[in-house]
Protein backbone atom coordinates (compact mmCIF):
# COMPACT_ATOMS: atom_id res chain seq x y z
CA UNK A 1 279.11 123.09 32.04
CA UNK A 2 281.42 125.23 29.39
CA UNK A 3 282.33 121.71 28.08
CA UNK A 4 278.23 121.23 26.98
CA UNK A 5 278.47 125.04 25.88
CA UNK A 6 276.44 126.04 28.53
CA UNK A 7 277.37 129.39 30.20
CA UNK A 8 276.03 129.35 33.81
CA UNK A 9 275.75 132.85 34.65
CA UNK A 10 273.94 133.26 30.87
CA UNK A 11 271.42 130.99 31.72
CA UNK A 12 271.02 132.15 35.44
CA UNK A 13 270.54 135.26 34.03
CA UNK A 14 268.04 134.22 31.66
CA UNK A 15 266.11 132.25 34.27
CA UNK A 16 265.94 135.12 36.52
CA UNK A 17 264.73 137.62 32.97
CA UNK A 18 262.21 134.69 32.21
CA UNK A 19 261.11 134.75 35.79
CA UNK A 20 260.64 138.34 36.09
CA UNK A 21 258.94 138.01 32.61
CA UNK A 22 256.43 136.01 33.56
CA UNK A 23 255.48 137.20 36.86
CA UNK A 24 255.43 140.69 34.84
CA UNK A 25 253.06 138.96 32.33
CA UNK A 26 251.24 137.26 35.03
CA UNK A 27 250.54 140.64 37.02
CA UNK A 28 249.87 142.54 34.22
CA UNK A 29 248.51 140.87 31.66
CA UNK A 30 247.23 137.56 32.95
CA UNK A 31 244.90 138.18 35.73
CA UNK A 32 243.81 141.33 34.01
CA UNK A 33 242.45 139.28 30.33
CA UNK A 34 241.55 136.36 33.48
CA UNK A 35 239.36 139.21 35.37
CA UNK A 36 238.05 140.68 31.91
CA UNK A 37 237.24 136.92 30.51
CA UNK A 38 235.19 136.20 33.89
CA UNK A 39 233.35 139.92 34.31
CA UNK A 40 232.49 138.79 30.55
CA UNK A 41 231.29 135.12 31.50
CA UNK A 42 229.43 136.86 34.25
CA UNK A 43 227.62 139.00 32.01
CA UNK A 44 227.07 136.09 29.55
CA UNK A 45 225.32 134.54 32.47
CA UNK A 46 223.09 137.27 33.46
CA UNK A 47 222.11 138.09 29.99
CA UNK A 48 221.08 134.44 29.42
CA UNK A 49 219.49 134.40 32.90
CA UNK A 50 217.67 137.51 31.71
CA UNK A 51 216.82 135.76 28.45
CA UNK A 52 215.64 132.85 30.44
CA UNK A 53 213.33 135.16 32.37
CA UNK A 54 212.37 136.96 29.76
CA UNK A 55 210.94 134.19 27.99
CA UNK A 56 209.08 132.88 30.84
CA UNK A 57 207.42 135.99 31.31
CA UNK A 58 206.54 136.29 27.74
CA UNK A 59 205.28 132.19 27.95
CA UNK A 60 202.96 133.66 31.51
CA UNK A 61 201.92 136.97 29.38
CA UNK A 62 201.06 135.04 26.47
CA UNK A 63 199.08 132.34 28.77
CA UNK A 64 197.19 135.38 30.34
CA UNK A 65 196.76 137.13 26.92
CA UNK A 66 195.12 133.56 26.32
CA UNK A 67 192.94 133.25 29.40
CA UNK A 68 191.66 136.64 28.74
CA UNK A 69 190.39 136.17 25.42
CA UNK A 70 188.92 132.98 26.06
CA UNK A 71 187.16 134.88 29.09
CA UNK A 72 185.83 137.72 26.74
CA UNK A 73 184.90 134.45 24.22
CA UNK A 74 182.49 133.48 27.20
CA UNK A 75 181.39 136.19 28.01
CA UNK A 76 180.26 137.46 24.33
CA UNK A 77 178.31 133.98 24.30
CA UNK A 78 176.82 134.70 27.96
CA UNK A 79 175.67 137.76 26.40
CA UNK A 80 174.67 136.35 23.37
CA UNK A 81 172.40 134.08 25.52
CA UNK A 82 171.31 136.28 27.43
CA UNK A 83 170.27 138.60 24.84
CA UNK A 84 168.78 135.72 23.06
CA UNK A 85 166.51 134.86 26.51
CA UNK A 86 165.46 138.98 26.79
CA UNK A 87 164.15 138.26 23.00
CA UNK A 88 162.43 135.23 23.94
CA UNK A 89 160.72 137.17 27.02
CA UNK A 90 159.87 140.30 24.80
CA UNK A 91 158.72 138.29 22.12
CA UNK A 92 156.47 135.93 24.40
CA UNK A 93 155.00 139.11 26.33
CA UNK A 94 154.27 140.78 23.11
CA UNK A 95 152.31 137.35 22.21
CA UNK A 96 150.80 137.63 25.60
CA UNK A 97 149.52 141.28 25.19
CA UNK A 98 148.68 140.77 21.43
CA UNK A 99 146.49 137.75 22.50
CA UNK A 100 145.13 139.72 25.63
CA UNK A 101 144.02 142.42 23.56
CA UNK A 102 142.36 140.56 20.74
CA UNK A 103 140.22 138.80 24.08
CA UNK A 104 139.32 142.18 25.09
CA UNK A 105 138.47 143.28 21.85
CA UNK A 106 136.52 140.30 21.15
CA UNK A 107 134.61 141.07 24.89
CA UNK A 108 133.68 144.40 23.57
CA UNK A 109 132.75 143.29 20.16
CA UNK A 110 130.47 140.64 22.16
CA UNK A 111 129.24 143.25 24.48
CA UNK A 112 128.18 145.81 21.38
CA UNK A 113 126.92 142.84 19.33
CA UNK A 114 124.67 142.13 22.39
CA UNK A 115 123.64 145.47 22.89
CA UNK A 116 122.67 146.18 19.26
CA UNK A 117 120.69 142.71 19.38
CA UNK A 118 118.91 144.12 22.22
CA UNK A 119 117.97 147.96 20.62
CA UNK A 120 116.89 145.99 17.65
CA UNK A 121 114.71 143.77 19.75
CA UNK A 122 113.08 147.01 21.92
CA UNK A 123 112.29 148.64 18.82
CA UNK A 124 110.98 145.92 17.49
CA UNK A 125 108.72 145.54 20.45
CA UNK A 126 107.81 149.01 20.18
CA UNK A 127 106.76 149.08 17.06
CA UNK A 128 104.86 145.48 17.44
CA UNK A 129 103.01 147.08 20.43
CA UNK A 130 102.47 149.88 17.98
CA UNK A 131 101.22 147.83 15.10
CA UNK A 132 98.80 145.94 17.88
CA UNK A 133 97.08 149.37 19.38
CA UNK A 134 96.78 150.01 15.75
CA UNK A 135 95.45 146.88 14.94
CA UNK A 136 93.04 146.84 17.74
CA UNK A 137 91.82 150.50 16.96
CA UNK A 138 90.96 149.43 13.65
CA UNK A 139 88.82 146.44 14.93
CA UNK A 140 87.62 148.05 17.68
CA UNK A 141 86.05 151.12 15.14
CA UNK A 142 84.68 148.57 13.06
CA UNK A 143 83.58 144.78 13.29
CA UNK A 144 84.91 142.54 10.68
CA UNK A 145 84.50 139.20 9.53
CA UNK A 146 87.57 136.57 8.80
CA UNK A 147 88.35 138.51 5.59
CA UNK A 148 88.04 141.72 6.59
CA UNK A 149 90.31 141.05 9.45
CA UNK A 150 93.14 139.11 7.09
CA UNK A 151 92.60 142.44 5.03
CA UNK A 152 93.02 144.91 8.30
CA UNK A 153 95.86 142.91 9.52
CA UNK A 154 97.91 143.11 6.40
CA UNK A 155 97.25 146.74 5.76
CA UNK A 156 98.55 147.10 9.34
CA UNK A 157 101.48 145.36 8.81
CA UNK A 158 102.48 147.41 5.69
CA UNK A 159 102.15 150.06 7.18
CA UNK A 160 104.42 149.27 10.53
CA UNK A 161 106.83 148.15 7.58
CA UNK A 162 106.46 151.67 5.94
CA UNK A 163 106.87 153.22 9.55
CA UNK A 164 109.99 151.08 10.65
CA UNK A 165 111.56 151.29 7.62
CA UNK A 166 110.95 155.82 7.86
CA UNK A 167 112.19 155.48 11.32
CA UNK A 168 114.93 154.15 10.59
């Protein structure tokens, strides 16, 4: 081997140093930056697991964020509605009352019409009755013939006009 210019106990030598080298390197350095490169893939994968469940929850919060305005969409219309039906029914009682009073106040107009049509008619019997016993002391005191009596019964009449109209 000295003729190829190789010196054998060099080289041993330098395999054994290149040996120890590397299992040096290996022990301290290589399963050290191995450990370190897989705690950091490990927390590359939990951080995009936790980015992958992150965003699901944000998808299921923004679905529910959804769902809950569309329910408070319905239920401003079902109030809507039913405010709209508790018009309707206030409206349509008030027509009902308005239409029960004006009945009753036609009734009672009706009734006092009535009654006025019947004072006016009692008076007007008491004075005819009057105007008669007048009429018939009048003949009675004297006898008349058919001008005389036209005569006595429009002087009687005047004067029942004279008297109703006073009385009243």
């Amino acid at each position: 081997m000295d003729a190829l210019g190789i010196n054998l106990p060099g080289l041993v030598a330098q395999i054994i140093n290149f040996t120890i080298l590397l299992t040096v390197l290996y022990l301290l350095l290589y399963k050290p930056v191995i450990r370190m490169l897989d705690q950091r893939s490990d927390r590359i994968r939990d951080s995009l697991d936790q980015a992958d469940r992150l965003k699901a929850e944000s998808a299921d919060a923004a679905e529910a964020v959804k769902n809950q305005i569309e329910d408070a969409r319905q239920e401003g219309r079902n109030i809507v509605a039913q405010a709209t039906q508790v018009a309707e029914r206030v409206r349509e009682e008030a027509r009902e009352q308005a239409r029960r009073d004006a009945e009753q106040i036609a009734t009672r107009a009706q009734a006092d019409i009535q009654r006025e049509r019947d004072d006016a008619l009692e008076r007007l019997r008491a004075q005819f009755s009057d105007l008669a016993i007048l009429a018939a002391e009048r003949v009675i005191n004297s006898s008349l013939d058919a001008a005389q009596h036209r005569r006595l019964i429009d002087e009687v009449l005047q004067e029942g006009m004279k008297n109703g109209s006073a009385q009243n």
